[in-house]
N, C-alpha and C. Protein backbone atom coordinates (compact mmCIF):
# COMPACT_ATOMS: atom_id res chain seq x y z
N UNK A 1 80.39 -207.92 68.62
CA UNK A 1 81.69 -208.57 68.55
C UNK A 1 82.22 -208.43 67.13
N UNK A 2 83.06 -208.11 67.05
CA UNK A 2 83.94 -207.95 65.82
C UNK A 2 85.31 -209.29 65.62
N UNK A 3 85.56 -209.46 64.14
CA UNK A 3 86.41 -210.35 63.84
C UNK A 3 87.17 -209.79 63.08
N UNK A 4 88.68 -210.17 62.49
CA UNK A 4 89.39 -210.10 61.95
C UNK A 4 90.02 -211.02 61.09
N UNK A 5 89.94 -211.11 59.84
CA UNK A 5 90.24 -212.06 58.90
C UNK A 5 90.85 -211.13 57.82
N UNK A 6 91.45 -212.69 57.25
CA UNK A 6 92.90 -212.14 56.21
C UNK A 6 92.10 -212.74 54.71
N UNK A 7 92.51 -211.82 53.94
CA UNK A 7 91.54 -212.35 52.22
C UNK A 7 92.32 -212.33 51.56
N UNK A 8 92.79 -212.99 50.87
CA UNK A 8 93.48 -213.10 49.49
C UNK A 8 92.41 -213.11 48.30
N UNK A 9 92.76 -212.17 47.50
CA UNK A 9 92.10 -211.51 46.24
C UNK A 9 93.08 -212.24 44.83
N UNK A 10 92.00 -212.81 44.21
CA UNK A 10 92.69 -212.57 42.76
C UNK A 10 92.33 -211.36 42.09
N UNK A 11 93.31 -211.94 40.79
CA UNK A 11 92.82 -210.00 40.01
C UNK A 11 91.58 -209.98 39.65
N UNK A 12 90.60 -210.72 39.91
CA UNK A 12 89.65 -210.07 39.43
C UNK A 12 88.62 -209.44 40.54
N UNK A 13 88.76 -210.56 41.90
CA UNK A 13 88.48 -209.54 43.38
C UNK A 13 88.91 -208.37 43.10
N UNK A 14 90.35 -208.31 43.11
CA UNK A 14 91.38 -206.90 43.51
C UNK A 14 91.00 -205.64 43.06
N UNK A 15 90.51 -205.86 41.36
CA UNK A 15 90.09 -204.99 40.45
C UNK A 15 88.59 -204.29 40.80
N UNK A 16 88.09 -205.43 41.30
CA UNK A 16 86.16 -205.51 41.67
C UNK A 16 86.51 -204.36 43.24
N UNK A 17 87.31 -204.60 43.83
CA UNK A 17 88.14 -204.18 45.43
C UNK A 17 88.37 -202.42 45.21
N UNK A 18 89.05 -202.26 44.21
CA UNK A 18 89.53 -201.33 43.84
C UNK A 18 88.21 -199.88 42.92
N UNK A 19 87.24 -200.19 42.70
CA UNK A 19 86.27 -199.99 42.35
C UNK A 19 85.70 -199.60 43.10
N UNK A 20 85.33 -200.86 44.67
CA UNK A 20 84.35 -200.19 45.21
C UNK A 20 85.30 -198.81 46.06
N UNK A 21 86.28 -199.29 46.50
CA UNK A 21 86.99 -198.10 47.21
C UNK A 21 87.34 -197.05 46.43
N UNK A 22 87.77 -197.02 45.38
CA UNK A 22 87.50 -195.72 44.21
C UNK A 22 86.31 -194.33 44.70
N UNK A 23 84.74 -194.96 45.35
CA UNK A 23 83.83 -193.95 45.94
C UNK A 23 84.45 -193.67 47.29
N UNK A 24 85.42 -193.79 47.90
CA UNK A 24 85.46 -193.47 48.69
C UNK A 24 85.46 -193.90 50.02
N UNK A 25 84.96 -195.79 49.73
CA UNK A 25 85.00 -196.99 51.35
C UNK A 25 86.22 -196.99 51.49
N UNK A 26 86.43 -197.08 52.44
CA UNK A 26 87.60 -197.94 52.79
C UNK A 26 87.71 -199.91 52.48
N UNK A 27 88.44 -200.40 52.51
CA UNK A 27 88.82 -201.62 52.12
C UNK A 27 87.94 -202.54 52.70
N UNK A 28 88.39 -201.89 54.63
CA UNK A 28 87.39 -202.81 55.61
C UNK A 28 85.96 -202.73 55.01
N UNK A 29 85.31 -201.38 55.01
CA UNK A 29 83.81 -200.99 54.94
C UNK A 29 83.75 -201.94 53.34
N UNK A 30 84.09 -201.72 52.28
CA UNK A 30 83.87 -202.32 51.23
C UNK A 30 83.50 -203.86 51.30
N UNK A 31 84.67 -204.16 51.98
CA UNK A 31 84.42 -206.01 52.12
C UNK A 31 83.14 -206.36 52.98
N UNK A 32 82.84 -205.88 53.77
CA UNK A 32 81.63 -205.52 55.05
C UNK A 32 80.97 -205.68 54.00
N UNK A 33 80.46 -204.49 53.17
CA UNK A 33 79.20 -204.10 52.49
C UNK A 33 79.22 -205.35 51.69
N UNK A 34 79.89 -206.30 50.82
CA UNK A 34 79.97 -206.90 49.91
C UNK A 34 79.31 -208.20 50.49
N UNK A 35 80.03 -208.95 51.81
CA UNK A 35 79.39 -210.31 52.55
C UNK A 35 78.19 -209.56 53.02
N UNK A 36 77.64 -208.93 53.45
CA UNK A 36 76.42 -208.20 53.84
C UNK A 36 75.42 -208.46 52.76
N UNK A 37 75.62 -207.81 51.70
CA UNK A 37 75.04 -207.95 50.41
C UNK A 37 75.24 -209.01 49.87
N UNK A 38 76.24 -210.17 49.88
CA UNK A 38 76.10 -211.12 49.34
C UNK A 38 74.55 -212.01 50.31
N UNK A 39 74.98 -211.78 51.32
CA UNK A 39 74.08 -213.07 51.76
C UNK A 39 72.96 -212.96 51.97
N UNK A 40 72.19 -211.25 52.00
CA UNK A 40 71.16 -210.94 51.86
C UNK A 40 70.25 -211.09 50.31
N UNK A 41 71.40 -211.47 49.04
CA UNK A 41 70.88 -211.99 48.15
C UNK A 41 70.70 -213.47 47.47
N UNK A 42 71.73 -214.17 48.67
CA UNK A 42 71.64 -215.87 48.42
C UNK A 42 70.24 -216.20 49.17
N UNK A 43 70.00 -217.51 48.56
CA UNK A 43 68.56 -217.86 49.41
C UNK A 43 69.10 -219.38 50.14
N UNK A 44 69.41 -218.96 51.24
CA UNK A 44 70.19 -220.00 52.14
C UNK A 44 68.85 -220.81 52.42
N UNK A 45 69.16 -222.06 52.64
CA UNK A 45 67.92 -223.19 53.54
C UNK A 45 69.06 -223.97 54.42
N UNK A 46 68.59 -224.28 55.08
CA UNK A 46 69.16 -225.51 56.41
C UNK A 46 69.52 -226.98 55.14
N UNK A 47 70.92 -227.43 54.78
CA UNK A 47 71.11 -228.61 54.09
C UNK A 47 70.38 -229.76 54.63
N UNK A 48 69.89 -229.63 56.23
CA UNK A 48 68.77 -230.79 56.51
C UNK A 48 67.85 -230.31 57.54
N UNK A 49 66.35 -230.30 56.89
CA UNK A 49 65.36 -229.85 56.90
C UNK A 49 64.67 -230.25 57.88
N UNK A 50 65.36 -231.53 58.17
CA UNK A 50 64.33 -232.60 58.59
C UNK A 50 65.40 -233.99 59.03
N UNK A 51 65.91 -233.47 60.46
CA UNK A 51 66.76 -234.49 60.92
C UNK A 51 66.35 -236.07 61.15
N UNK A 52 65.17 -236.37 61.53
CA UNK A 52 64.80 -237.30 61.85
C UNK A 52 64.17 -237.87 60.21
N UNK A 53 63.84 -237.86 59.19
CA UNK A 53 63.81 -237.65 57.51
C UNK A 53 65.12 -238.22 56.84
N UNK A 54 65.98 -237.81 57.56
CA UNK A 54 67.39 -237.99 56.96
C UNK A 54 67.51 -238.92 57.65
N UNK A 55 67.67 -239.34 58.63
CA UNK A 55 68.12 -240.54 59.59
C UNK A 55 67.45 -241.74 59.00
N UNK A 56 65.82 -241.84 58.80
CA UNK A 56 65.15 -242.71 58.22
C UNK A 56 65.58 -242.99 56.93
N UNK A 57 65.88 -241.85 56.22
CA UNK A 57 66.10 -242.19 54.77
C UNK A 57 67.64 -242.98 54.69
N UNK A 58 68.38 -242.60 55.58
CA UNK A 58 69.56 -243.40 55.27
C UNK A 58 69.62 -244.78 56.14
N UNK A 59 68.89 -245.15 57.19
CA UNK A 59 67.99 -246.23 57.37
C UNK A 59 68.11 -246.95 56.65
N UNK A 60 67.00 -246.83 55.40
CA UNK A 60 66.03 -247.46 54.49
C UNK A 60 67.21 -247.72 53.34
N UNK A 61 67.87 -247.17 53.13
CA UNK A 61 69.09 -246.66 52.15
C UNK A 61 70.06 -247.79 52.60
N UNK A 62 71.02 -247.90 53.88
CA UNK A 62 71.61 -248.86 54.33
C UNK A 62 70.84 -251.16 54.09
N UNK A 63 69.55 -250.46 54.60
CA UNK A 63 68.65 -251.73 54.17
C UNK A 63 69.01 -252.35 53.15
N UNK A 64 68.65 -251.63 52.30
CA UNK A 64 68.55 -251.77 50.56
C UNK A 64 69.75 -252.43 50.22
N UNK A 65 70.98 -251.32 50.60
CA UNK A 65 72.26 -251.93 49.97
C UNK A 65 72.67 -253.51 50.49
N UNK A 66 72.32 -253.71 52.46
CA UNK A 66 72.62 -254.80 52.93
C UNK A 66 71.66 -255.93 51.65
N UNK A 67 70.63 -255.91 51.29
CA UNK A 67 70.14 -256.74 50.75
C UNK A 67 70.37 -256.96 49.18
N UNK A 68 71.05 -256.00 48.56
CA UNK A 68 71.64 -256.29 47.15
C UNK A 68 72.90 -256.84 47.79
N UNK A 69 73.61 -256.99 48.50
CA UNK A 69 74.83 -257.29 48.88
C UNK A 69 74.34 -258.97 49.05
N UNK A 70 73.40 -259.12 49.65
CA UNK A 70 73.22 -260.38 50.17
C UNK A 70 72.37 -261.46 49.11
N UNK A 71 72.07 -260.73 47.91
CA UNK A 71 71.63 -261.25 46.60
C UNK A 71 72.59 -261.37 46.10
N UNK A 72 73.50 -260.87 46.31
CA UNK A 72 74.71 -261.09 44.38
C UNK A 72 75.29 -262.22 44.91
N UNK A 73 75.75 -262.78 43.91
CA UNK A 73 76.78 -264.08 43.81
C UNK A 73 78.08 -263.55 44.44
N UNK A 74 78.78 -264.37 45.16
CA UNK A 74 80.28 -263.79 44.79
C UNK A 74 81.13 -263.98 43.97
N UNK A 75 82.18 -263.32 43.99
CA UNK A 75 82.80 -263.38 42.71
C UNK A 75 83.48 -264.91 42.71
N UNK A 76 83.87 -265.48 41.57
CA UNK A 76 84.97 -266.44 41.30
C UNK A 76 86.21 -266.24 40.93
């Protein structure tokens, strides 16, 4: 399945854009190769590792605050 999306470049994309198509890619193939290569060099992880971890921790987290809430004075 293929997609189609619209990019707006600043000059310093445009210039970086213009470079790679200089050898000879085309625009499409260039941008391809570039998210290809980008994400094969990021080191992605899942933002939660550990759903049931997170649930507890904000649990324990909610606790906490109900009980500083229920210590302080109120205001005058």
């Amino acid at each position: 399945m293929s997609k189609t999306i619209e990019v707006w470049l600043d000059d310093e994309a445009e210039a970086a854009l213009s470079r790679i198509t200089a050898s000879g890619l085309s625009e499409g193939e260039a941008i391809r190769k570039a998210v290809i290569g980008a994400a094969t060099h990021t080191k992605t992880r899942p933002l939660v590792s550990d759903p049931d971890a997170l649930e507890q921790a904000l649990d324990k987290s909610h606790e906490m605050i109900a009980e500083v809430l229920a210590t302080q004075r109120p205001p005058r």
